[in-house]
C-alpha atoms as a PDB file:
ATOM      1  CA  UNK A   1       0.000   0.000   0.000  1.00  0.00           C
ATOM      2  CA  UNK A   2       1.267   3.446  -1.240  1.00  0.00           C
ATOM      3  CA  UNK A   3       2.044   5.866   1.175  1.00  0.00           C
ATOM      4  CA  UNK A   4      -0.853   8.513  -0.500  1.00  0.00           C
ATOM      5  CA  UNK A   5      -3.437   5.268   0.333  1.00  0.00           C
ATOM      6  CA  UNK A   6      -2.727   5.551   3.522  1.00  0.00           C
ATOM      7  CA  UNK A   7      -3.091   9.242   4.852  1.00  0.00           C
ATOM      8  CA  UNK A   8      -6.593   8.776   2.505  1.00  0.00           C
ATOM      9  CA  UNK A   9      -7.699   5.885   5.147  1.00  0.00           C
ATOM     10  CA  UNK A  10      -6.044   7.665   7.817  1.00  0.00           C
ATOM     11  CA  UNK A  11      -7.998  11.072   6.955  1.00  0.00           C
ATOM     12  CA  UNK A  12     -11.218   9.117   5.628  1.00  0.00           C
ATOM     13  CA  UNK A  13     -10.966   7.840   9.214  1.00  0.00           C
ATOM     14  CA  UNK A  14     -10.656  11.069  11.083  1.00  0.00           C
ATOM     15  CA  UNK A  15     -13.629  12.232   9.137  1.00  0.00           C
ATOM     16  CA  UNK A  16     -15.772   9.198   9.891  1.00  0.00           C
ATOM     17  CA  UNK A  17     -15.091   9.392  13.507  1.00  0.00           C
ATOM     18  CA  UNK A  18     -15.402  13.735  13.547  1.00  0.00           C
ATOM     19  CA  UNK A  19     -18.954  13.082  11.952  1.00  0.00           C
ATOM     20  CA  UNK A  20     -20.096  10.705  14.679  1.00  0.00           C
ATOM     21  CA  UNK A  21     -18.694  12.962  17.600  1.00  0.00           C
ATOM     22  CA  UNK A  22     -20.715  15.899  16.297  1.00  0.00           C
ATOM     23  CA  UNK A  23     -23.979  14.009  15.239  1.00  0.00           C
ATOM     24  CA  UNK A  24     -23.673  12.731  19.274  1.00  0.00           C
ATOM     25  CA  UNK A  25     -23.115  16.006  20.243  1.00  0.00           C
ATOM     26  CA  UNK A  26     -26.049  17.478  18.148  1.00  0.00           C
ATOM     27  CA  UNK A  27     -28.275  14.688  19.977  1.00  0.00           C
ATOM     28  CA  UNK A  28     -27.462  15.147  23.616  1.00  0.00           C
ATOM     29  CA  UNK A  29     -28.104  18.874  23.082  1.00  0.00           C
ATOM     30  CA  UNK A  30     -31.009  18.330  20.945  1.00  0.00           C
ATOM     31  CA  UNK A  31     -34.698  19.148  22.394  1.00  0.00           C
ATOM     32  CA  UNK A  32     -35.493  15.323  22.148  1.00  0.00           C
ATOM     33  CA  UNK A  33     -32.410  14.415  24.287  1.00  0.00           C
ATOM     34  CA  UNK A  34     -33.588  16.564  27.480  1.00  0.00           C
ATOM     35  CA  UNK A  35     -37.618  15.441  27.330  1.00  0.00           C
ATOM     36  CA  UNK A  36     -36.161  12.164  27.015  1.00  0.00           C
ATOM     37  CA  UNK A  37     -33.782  12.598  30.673  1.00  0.00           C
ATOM     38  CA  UNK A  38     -36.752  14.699  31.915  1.00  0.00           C
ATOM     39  CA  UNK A  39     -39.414  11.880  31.605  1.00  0.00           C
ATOM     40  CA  UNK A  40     -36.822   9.384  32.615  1.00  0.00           C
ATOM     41  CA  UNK A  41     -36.068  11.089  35.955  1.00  0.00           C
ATOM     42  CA  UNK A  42     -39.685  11.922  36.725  1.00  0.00           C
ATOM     43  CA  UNK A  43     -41.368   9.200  35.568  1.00  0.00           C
ATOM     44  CA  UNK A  44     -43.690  11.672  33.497  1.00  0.00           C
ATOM     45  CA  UNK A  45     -44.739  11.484  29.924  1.00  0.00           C
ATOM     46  CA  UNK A  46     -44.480  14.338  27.555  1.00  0.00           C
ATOM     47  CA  UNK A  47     -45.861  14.796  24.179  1.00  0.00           C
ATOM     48  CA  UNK A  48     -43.972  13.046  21.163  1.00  0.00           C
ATOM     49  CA  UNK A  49     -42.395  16.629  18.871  1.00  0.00           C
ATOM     50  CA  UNK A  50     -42.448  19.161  21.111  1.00  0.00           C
ATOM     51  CA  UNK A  51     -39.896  21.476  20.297  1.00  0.00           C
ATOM     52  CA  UNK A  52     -37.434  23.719  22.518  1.00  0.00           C
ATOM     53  CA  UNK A  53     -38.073  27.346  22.288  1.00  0.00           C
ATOM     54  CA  UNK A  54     -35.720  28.463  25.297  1.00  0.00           C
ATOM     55  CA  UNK A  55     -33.291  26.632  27.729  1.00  0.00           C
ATOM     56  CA  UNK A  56     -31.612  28.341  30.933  1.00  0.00           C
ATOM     57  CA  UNK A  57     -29.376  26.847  33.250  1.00  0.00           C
ATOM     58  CA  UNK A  58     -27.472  28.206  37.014  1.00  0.00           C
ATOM     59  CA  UNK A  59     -25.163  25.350  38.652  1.00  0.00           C
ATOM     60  CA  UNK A  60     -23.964  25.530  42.285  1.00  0.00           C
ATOM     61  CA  UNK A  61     -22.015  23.984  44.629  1.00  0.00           C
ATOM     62  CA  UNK A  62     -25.332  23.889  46.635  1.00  0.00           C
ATOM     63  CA  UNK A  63     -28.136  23.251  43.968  1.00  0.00           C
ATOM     64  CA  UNK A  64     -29.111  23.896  40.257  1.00  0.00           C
ATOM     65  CA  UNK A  65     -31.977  25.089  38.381  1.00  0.00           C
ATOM     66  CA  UNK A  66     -32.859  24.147  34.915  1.00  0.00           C
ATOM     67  CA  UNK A  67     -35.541  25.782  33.068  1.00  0.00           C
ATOM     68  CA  UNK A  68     -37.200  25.126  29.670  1.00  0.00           C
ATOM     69  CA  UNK A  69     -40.009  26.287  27.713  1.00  0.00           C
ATOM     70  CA  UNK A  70     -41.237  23.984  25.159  1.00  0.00           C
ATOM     71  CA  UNK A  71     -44.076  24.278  22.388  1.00  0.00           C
ATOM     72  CA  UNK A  72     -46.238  21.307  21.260  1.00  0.00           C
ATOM     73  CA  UNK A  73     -49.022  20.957  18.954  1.00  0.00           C
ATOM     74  CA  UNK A  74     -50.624  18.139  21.241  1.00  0.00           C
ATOM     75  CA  UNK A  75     -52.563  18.826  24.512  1.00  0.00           C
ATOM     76  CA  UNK A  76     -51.351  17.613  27.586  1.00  0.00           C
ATOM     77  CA  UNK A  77     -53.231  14.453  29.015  1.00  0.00           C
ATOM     78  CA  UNK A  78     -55.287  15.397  32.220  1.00  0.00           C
ATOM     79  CA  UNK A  79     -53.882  12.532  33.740  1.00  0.00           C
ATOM     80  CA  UNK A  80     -50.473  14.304  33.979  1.00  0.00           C
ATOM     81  CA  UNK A  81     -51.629  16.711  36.139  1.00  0.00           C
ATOM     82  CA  UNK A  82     -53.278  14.415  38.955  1.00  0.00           C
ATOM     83  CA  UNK A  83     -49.827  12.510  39.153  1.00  0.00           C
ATOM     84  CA  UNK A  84     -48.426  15.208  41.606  1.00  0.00           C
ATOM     85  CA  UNK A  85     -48.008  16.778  44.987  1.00  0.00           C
ATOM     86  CA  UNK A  86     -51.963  17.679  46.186  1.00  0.00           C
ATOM     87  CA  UNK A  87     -50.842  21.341  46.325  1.00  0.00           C
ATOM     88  CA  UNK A  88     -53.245  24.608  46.163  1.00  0.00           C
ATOM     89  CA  UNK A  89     -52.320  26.713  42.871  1.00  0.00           C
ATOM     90  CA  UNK A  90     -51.396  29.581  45.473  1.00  0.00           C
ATOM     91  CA  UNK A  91     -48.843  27.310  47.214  1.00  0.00           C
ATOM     92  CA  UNK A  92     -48.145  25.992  43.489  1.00  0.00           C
ATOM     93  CA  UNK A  93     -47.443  29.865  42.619  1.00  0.00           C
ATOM     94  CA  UNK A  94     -45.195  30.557  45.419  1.00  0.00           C
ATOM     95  CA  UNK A  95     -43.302  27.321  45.426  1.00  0.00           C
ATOM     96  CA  UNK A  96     -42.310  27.964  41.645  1.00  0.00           C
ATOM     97  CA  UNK A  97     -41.276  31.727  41.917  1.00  0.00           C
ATOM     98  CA  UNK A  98     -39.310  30.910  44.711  1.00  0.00           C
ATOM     99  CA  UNK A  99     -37.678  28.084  42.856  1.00  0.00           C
ATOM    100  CA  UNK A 100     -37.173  30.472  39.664  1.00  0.00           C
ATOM    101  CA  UNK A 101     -35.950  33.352  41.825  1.00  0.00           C
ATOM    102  CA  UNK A 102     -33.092  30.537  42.674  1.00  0.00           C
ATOM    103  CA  UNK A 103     -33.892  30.961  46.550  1.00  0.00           C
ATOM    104  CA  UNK A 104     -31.814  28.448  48.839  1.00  0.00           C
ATOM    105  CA  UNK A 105     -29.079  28.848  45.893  1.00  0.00           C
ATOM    106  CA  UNK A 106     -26.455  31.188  46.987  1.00  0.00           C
ATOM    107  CA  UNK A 107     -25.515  32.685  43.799  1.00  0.00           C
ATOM    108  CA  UNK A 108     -28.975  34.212  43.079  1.00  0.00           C
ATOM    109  CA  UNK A 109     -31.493  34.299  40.758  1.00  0.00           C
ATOM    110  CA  UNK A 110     -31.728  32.554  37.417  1.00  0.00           C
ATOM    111  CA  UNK A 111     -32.242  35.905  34.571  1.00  0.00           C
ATOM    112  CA  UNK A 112     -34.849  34.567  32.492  1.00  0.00           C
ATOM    113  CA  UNK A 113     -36.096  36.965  29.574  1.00  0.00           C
ATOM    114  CA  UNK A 114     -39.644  37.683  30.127  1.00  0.00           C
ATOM    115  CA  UNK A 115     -41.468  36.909  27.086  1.00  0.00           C
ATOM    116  CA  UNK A 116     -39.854  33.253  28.501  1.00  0.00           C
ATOM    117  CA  UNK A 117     -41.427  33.512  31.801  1.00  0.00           C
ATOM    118  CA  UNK A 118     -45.268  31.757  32.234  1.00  0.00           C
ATOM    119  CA  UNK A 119     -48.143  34.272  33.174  1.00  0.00           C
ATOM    120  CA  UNK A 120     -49.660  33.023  36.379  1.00  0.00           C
ATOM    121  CA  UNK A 121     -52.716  35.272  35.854  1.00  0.00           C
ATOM    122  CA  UNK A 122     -53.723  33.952  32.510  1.00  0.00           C
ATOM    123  CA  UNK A 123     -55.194  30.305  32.596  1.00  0.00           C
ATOM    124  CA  UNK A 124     -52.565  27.444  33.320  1.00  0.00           C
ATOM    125  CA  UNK A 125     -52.497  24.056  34.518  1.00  0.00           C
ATOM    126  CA  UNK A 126     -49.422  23.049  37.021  1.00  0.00           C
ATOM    127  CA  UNK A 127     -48.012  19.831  38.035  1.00  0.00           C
ATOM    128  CA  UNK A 128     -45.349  19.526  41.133  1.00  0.00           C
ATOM    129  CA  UNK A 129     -43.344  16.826  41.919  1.00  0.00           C
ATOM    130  CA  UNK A 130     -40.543  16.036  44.289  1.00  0.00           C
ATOM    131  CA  UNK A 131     -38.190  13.892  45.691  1.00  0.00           C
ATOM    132  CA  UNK A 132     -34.850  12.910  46.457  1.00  0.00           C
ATOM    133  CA  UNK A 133     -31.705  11.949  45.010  1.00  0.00           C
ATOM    134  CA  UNK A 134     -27.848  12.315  44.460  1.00  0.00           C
ATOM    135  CA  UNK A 135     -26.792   9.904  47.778  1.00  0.00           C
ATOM    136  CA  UNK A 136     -30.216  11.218  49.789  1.00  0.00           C
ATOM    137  CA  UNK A 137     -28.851  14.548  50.572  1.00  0.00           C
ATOM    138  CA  UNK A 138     -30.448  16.583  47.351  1.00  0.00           C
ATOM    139  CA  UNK A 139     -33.942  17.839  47.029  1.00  0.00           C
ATOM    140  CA  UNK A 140     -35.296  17.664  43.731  1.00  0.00           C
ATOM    141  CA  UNK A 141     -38.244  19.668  42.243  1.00  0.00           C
ATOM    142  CA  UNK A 142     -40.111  19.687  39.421  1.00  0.00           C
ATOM    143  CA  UNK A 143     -42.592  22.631  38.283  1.00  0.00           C
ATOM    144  CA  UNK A 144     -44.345  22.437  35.093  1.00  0.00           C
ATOM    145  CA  UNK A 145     -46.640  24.965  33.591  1.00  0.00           C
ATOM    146  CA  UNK A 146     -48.886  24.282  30.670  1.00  0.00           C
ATOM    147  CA  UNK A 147     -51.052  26.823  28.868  1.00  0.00           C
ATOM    148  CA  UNK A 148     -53.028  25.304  26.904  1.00  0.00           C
ATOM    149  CA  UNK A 149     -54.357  28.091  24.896  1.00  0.00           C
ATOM    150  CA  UNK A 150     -50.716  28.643  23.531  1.00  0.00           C
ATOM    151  CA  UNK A 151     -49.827  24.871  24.464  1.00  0.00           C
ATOM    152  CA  UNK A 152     -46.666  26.243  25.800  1.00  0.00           C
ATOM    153  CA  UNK A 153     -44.971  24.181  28.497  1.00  0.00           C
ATOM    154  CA  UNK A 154     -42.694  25.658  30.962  1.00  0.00           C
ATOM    155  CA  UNK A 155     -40.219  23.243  33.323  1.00  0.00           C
ATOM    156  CA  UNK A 156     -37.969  24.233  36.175  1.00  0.00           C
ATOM    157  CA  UNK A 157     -36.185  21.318  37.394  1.00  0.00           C
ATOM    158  CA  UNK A 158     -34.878  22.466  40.323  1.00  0.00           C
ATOM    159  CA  UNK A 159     -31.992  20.575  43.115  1.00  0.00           C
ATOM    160  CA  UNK A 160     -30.870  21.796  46.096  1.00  0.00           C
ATOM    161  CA  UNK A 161     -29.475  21.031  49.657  1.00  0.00           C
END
């Protein structure tokens, strides 16, 4: 074998592999990748081709909030939203404004633009789970909003101490 046959295996190679590295890295960042961890990790099921119209994120040593807004053409089942904590919407409201305002996280609040941020005062429905995890020590939270007129979904996922 020729020396020019080899760097075109050896660079026929490098682009084989360099294609597969960024269609995995287009996947785990892709909108399908996070509903997939989020329904995983809450044992929740989302509608199949939602898309992702905004993503936030704020890690700490003590906690971290993610927040996404998704849009779907399908309504959410009404089964979803009986799956949760029994919690008043008032409680609901205060619970998820604290957890977007990033209270209990040291570094602050999370800076969401506003045209990303769900109106409480227009009609939503809310679902609130929690639990534990990361060696028993880490509260985890999950807020969903859905308005159905817009069928806009809005997730914090929030962990803390």
């Amino acid at each position: 074998m020729s020396v020019t046959q080899k760097i075109v295996i050896i660079l026929g190679s490098f682009l084989v592999i360099g294609g597969l590295i960024i269609a995995g890295l287009l996947y785990f960042n892709s909108a399908s990748y996070k509903v997939s961890q989020l329904e995983n990790e809450w044992n929740i099921n989302l509608p199949n081709g939602i898309k992702l119209e905004y993503e936030s994120k704020k890690v700490h040593i003590d906690g971290s909030i993610h927040y996404y807004v998704f849009t779907t053409t399908s309504e959410l089942t009404e089964t979803m939203f009986t799956t949760g904590d029994d919690i008043s919407k008032d409680d609901f409201e205060t619970s998820f404004i604290s957890a977007m305002e990033g209270l209990g996280i040291s570094s602050g609040k999370i800076n969401i633009p506003s045209e990303f941020y769900p109106d409480l005062n227009e009609n939503y429905k809310f679902l609130l789970l929690n639990g534990v995890g990361g060696g028993g020590n880490r509260h985890k939270y999950f807020y969903l909003v859905y308005h159905p007129e817009t069928k806009r979904i809005f997730i914090c996922n929030q962990i803390s101490q």
